[in-house]
N, C-alpha and C. Protein backbone atom coordinates (compact mmCIF):
# COMPACT_ATOMS: atom_id res chain seq x y z
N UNK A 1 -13.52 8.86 -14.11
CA UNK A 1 -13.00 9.09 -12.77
C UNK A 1 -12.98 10.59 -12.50
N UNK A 2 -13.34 10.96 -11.25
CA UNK A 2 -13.53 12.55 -10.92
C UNK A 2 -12.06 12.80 -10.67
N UNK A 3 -11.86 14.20 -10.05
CA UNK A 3 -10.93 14.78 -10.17
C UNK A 3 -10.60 14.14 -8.02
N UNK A 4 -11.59 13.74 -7.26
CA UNK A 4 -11.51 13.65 -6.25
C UNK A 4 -11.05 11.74 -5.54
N UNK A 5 -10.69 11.22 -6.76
CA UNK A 5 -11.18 9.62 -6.59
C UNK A 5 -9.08 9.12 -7.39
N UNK A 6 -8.93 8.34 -7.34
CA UNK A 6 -7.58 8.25 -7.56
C UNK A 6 -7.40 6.09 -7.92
N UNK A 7 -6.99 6.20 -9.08
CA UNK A 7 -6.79 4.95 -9.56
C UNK A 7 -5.87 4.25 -8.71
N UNK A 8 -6.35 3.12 -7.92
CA UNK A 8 -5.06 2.11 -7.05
C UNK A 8 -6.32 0.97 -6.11
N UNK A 9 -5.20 0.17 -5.67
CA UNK A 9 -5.92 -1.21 -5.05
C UNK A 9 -5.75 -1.11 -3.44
N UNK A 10 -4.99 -0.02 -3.25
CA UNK A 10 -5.45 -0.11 -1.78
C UNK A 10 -5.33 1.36 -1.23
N UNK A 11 -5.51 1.83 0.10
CA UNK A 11 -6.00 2.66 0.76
C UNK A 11 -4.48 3.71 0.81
N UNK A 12 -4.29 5.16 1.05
CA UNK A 12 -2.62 5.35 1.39
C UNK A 12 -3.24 7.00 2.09
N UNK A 13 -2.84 7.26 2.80
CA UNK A 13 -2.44 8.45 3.94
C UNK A 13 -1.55 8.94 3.40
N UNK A 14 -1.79 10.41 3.16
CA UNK A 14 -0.78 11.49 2.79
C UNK A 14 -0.87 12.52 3.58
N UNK A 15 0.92 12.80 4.34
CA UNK A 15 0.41 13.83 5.81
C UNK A 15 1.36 15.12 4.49
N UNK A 16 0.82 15.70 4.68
CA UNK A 16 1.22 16.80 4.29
C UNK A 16 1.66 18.75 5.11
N UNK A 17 3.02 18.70 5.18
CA UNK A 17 3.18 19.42 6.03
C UNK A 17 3.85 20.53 5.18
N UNK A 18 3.76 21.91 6.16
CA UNK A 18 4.32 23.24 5.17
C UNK A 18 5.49 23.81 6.79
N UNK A 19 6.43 24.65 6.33
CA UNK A 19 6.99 25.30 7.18
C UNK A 19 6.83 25.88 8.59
N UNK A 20 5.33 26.37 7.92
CA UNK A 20 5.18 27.31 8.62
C UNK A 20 3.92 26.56 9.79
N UNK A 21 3.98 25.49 9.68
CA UNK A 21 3.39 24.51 10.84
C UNK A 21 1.97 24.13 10.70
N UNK A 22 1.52 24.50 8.85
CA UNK A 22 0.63 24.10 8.39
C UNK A 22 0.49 22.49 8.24
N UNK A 23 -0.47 21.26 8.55
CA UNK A 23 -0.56 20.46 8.18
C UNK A 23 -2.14 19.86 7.71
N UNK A 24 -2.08 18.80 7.17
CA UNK A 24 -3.02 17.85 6.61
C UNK A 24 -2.97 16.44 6.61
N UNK A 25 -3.99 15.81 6.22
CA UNK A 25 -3.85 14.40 5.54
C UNK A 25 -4.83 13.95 4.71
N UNK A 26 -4.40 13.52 3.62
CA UNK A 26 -5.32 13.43 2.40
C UNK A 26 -5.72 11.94 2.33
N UNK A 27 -6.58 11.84 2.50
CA UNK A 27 -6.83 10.06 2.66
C UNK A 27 -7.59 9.77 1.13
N UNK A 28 -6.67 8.80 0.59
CA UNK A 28 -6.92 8.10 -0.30
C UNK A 28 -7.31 6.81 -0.76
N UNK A 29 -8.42 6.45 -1.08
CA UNK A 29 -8.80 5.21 -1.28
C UNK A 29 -9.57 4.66 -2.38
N UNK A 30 -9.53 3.18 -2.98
CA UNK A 30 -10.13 2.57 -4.23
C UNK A 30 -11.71 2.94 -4.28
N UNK A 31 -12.51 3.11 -3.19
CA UNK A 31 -13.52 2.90 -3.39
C UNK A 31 -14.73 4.20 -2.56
N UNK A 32 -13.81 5.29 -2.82
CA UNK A 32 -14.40 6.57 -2.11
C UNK A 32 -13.86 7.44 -2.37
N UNK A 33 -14.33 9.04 -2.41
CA UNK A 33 -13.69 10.16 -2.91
C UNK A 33 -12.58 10.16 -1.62
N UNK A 34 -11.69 11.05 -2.43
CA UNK A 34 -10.57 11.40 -1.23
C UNK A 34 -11.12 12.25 -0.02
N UNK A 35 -10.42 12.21 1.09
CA UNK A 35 -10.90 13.02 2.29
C UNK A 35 -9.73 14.12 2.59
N UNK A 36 -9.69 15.03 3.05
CA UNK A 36 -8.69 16.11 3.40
C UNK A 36 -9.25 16.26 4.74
N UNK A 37 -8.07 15.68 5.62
CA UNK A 37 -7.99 16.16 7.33
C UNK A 37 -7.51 16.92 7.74
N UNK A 38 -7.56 17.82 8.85
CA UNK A 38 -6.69 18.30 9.58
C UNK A 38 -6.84 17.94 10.86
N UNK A 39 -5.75 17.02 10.80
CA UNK A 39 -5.07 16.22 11.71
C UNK A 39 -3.93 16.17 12.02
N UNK A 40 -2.53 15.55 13.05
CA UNK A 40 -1.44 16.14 13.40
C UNK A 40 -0.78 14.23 12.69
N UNK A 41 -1.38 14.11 12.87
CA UNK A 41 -0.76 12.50 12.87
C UNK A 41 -1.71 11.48 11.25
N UNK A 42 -1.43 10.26 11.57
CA UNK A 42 -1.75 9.24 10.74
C UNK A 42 -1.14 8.06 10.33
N UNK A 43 -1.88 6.67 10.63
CA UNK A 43 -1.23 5.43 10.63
C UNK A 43 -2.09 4.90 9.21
N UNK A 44 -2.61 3.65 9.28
CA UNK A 44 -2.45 2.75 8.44
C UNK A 44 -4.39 3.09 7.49
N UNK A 45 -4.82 3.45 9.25
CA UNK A 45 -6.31 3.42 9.00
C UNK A 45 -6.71 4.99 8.53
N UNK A 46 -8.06 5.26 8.37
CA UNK A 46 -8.40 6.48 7.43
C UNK A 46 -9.25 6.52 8.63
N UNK A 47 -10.63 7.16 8.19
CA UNK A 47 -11.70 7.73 9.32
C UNK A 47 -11.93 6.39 10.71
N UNK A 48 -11.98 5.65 10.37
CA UNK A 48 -12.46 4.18 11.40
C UNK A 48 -11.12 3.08 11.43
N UNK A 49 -11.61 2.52 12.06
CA UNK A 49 -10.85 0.72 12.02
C UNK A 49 -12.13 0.26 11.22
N UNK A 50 -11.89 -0.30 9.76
CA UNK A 50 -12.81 -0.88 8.98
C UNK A 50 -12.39 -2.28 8.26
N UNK A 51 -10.68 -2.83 8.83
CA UNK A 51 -10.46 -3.70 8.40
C UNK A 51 -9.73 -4.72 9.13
N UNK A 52 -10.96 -5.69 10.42
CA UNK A 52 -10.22 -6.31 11.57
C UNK A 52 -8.97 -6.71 11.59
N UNK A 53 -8.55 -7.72 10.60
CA UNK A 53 -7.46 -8.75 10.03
C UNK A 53 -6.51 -7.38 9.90
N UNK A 54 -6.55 -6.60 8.99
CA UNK A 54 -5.40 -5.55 8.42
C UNK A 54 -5.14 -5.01 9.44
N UNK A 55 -6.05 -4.36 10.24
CA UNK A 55 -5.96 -3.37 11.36
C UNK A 55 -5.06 -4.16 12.65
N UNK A 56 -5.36 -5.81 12.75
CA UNK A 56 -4.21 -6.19 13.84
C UNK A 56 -3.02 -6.39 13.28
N UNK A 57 -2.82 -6.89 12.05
CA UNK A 57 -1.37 -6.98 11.39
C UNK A 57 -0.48 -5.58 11.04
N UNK A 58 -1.36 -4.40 10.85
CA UNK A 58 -0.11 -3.07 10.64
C UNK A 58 0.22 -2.61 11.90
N UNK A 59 -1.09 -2.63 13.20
CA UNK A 59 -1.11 -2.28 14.65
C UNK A 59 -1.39 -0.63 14.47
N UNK A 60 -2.27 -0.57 13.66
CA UNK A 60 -2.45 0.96 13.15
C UNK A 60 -3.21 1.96 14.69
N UNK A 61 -4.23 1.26 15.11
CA UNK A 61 -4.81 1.44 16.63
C UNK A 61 -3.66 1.70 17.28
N UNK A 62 -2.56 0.45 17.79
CA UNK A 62 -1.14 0.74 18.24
C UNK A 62 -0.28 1.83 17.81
N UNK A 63 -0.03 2.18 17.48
CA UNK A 63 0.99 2.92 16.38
C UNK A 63 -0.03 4.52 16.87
N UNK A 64 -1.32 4.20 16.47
CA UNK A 64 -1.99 6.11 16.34
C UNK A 64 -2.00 6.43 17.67
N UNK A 65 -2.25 5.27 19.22
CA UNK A 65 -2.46 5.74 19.68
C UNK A 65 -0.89 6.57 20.47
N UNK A 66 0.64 5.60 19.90
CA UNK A 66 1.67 5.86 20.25
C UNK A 66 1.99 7.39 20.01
N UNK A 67 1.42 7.36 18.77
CA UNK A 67 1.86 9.19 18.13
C UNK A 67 0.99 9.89 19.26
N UNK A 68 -0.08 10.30 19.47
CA UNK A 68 -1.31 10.40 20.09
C UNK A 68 -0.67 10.80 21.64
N UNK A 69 -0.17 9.69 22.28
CA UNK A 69 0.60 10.23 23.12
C UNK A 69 2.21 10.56 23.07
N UNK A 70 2.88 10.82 21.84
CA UNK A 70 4.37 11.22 22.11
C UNK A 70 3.87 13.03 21.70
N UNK A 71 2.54 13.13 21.15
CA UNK A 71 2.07 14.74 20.71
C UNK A 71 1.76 15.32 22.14
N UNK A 72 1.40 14.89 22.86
CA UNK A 72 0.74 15.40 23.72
C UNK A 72 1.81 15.53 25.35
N UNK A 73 3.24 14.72 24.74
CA UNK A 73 3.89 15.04 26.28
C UNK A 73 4.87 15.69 25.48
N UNK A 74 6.08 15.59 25.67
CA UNK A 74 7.21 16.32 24.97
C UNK A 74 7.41 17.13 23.98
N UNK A 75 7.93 17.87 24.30
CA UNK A 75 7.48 18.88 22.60
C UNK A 75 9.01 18.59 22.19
N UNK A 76 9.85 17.98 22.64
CA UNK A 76 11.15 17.58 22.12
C UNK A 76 10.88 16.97 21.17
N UNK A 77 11.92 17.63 19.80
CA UNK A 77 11.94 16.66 18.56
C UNK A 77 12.75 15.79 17.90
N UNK A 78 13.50 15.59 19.30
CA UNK A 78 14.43 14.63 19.18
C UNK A 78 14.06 12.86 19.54
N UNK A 79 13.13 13.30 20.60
CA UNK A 79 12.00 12.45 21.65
C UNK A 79 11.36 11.49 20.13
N UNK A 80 10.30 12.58 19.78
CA UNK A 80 9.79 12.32 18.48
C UNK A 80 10.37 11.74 17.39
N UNK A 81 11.69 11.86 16.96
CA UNK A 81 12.52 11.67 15.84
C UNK A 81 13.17 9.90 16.24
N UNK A 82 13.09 9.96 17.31
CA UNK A 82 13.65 8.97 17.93
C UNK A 82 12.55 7.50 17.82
N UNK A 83 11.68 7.89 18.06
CA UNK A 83 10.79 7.14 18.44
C UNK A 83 9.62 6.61 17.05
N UNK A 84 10.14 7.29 15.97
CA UNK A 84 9.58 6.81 14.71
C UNK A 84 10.90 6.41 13.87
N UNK A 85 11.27 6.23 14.62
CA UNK A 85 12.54 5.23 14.35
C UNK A 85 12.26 4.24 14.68
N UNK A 86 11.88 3.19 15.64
CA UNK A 86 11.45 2.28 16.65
C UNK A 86 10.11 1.98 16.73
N UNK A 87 10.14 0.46 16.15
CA UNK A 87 8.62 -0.03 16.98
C UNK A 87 8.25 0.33 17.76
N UNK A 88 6.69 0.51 17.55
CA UNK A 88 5.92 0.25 16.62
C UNK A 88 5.29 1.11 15.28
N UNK A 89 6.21 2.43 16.03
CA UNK A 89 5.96 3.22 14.53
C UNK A 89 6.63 3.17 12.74
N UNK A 90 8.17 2.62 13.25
CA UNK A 90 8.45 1.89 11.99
C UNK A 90 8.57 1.01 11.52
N UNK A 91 8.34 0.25 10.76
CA UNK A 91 7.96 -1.06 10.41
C UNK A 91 8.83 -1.39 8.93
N UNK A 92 9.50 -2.75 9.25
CA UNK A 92 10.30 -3.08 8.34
C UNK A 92 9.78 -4.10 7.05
N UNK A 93 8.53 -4.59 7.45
CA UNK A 93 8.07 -5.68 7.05
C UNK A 93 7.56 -5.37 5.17
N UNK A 94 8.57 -4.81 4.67
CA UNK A 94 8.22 -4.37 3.38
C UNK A 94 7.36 -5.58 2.32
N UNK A 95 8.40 -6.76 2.66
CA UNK A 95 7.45 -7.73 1.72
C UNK A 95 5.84 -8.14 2.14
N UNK A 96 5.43 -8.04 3.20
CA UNK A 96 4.20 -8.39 3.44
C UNK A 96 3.39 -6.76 3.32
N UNK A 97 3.86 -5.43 2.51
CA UNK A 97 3.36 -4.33 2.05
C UNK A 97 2.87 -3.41 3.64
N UNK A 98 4.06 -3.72 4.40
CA UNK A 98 3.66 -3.02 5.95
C UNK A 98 4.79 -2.00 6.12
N UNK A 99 5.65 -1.85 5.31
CA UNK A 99 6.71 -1.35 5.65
C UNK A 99 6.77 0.65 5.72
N UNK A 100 7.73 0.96 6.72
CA UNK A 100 7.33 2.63 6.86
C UNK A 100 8.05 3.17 5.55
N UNK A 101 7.12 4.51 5.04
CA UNK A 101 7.42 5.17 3.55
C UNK A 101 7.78 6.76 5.04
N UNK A 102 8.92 7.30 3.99
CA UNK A 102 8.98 9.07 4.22
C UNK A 102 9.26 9.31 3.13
N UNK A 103 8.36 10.13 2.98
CA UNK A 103 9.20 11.82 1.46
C UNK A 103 8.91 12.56 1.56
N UNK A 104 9.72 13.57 1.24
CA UNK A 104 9.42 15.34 1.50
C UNK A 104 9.71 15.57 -0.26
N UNK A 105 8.71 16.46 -0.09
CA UNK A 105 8.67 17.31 -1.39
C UNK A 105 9.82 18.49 -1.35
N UNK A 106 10.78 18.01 -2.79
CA UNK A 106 11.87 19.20 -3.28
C UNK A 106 11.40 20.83 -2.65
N UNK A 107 10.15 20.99 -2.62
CA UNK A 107 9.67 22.66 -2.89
C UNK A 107 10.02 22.93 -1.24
N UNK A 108 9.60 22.02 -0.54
CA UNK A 108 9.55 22.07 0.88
C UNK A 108 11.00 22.30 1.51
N UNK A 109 12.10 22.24 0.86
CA UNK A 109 13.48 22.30 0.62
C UNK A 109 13.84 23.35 0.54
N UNK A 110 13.60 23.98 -0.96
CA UNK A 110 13.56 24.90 -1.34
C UNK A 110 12.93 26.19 -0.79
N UNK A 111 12.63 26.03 0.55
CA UNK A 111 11.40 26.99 1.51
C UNK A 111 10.56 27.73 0.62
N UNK A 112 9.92 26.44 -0.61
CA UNK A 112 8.52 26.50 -1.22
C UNK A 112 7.47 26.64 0.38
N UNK A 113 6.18 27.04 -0.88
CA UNK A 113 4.83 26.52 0.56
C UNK A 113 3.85 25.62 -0.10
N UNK A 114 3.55 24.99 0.87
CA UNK A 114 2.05 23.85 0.37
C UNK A 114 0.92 24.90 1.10
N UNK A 115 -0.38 25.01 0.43
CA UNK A 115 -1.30 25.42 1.38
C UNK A 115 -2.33 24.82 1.62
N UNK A 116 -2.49 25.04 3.03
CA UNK A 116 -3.45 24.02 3.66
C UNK A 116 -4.91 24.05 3.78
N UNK A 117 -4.98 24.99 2.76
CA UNK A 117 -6.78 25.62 2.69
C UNK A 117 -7.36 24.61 1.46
């Protein structure tokens, strides 16, 4: 296994953000090297809709295009904070493996930096 490819059975989005208003997303998947975006957002899907059935059950189309437009009107981050709280961006449905993940990295706390190069 390369240093770019990552042992697991399904696909996972990592947004990665720094202080200073640096971001990313590292798309990870079973059957392709990883990708590094710079992008502001990220739902269920990676570069395409490549998985009909999955893609209507997480509502990942739904959901990207929700972020998509809460980026583009309000710069309130309360608006924002609010609203990934609430369907259709968070999702409770943990046993059927749909459910919303957050974590922040300790360093990011600590006003560590991630860098985005």
């Amino acid at each position: 296994m390369g240093e770019r490819t990552v042992m697991q059975e399904a696909l996972f989005n990592v947004m990665v953000l720094d202080k200073t208003g640096g971001y990313a997303v590292v798309c990870l998947s079973p059957d392709r090297d990883a990708v590094v975006r710079k992008i502001p957002l990220t739902t269920n899907h990676q570069l395409a809709l490549e998985w009909p059935e999955g893609d209507r059950r997480s509502e990942t189309a739904e959901r990207a295009k929700c972020l998509a437009e809460l980026r583009s009107g309000s710069p309130d981050l309360a608006v924002f904070i609010d609203a990934a709280h609430q369907t259709p961006l968070y999702r409770t449905d943990y046993n059927e493996g749909l459910g919303t993940l957050h974590e922040c990295h300790p360093a990011l706390r600590r006003g560590g930096r991630i860098s985005m190069a």
